[in-house]
Protein backbone atom coordinates (compact mmCIF):
# COMPACT_ATOMS: atom_id res chain seq x y z
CA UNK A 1 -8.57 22.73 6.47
CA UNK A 2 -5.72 20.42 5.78
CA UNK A 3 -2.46 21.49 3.70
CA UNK A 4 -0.46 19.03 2.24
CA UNK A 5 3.46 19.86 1.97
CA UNK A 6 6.00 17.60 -0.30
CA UNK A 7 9.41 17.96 -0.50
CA UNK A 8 11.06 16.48 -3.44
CA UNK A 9 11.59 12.65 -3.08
CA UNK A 10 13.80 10.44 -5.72
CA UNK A 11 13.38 6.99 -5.67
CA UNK A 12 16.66 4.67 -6.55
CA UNK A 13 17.28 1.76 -7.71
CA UNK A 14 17.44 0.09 -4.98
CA UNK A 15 14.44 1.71 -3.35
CA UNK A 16 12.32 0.18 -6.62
CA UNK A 17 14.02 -3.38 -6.11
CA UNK A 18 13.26 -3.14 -2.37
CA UNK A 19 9.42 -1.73 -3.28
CA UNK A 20 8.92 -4.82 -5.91
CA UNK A 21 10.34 -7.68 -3.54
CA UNK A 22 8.14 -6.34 -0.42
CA UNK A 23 5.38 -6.32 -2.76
CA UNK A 24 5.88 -9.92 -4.41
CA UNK A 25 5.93 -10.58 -0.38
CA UNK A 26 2.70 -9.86 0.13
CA UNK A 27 0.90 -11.15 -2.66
CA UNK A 28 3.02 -14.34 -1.95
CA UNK A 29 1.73 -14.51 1.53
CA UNK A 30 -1.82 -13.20 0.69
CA UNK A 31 -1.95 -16.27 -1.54
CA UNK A 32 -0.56 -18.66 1.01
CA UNK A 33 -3.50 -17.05 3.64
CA UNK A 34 -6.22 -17.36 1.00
CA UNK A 35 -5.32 -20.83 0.11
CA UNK A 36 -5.21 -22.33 3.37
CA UNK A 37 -8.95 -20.88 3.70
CA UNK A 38 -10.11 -22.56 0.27
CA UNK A 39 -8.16 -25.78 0.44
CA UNK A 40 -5.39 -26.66 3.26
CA UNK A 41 -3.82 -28.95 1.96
CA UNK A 42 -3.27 -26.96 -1.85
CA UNK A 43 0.17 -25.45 -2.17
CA UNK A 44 -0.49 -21.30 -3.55
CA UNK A 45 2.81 -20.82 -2.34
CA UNK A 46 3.96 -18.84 -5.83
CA UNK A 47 7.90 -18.85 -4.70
CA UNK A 48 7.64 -22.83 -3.84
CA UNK A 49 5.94 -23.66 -6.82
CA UNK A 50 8.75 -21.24 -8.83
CA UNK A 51 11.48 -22.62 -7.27
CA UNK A 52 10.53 -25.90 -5.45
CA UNK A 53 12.77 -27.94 -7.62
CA UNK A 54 15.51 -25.60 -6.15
CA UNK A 55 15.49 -24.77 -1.97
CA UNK A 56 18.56 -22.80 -1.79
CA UNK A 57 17.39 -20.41 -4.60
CA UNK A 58 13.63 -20.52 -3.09
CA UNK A 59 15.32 -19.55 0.59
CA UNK A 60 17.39 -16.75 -0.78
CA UNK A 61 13.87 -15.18 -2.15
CA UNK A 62 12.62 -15.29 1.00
CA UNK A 63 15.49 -14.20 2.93
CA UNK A 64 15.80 -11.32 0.25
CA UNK A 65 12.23 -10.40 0.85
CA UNK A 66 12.54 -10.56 4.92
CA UNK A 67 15.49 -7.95 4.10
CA UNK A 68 13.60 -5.54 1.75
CA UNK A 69 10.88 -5.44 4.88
CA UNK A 70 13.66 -4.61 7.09
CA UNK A 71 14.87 -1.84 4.35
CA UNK A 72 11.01 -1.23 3.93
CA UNK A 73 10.95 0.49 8.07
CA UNK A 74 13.84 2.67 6.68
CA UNK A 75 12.58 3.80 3.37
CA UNK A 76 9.12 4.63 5.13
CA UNK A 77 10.91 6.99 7.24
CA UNK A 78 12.41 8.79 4.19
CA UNK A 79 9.24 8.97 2.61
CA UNK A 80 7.58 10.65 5.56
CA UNK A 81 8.48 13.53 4.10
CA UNK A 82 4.92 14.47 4.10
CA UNK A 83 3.89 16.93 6.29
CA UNK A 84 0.41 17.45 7.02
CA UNK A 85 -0.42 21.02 9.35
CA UNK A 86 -4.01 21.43 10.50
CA UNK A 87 -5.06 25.39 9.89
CA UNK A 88 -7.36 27.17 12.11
CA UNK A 89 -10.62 26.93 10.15
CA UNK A 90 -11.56 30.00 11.99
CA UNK A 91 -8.62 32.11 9.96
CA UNK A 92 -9.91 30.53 6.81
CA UNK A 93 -13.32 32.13 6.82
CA UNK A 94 -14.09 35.00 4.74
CA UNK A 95 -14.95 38.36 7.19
CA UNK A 96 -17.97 39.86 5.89
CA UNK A 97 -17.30 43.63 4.87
């Protein structure tokens, strides 16, 4: 038998920002995976075709998203919070009377 403990866990602002950007990661580099597969030479690059006409803005993104991965380690740890304890499933029987 498994019991599941929380504590209480806020989420900032900058934990949201740092959720949204790491997730915008992925899905940008899903795409770029995916696309290779269907067509190598098609850009699905979301953050190059956004910002293509501008590099320095395109290179902050991604330096912004390497960062919220880095903050991502970090904010995992805080959110381990979770604390699973395995119970003798011997004590949880019922004794017959």
């Amino acid at each position: 038998m498994w019991r599941i403990v929380m504590k209480q866990f806020k989420m900032t602002v900058l934990d949201w920002s740092v959720l949204a950007l790491v997730i915008v990661g992925a899905i940008n580099w899903g795409l770029v995976g995916v696309g290779y597969f269907v067509d190598s030479a098609a850009n699905w690059n979301l953050v190059n075709i956004a910002l293509g006409s501008i590099p320095e803005l395109e290179f902050l993104v991604y330096a912004l998203v390497g960062l919220a991965g880095i903050y991502g380690v970090y904010f995992a740890t805080r959110i381990s919070g979770v604390r699973i304890d395995e119970t003798d499933e011997m004590t949880e029987r019922v004794t017959p009377k």
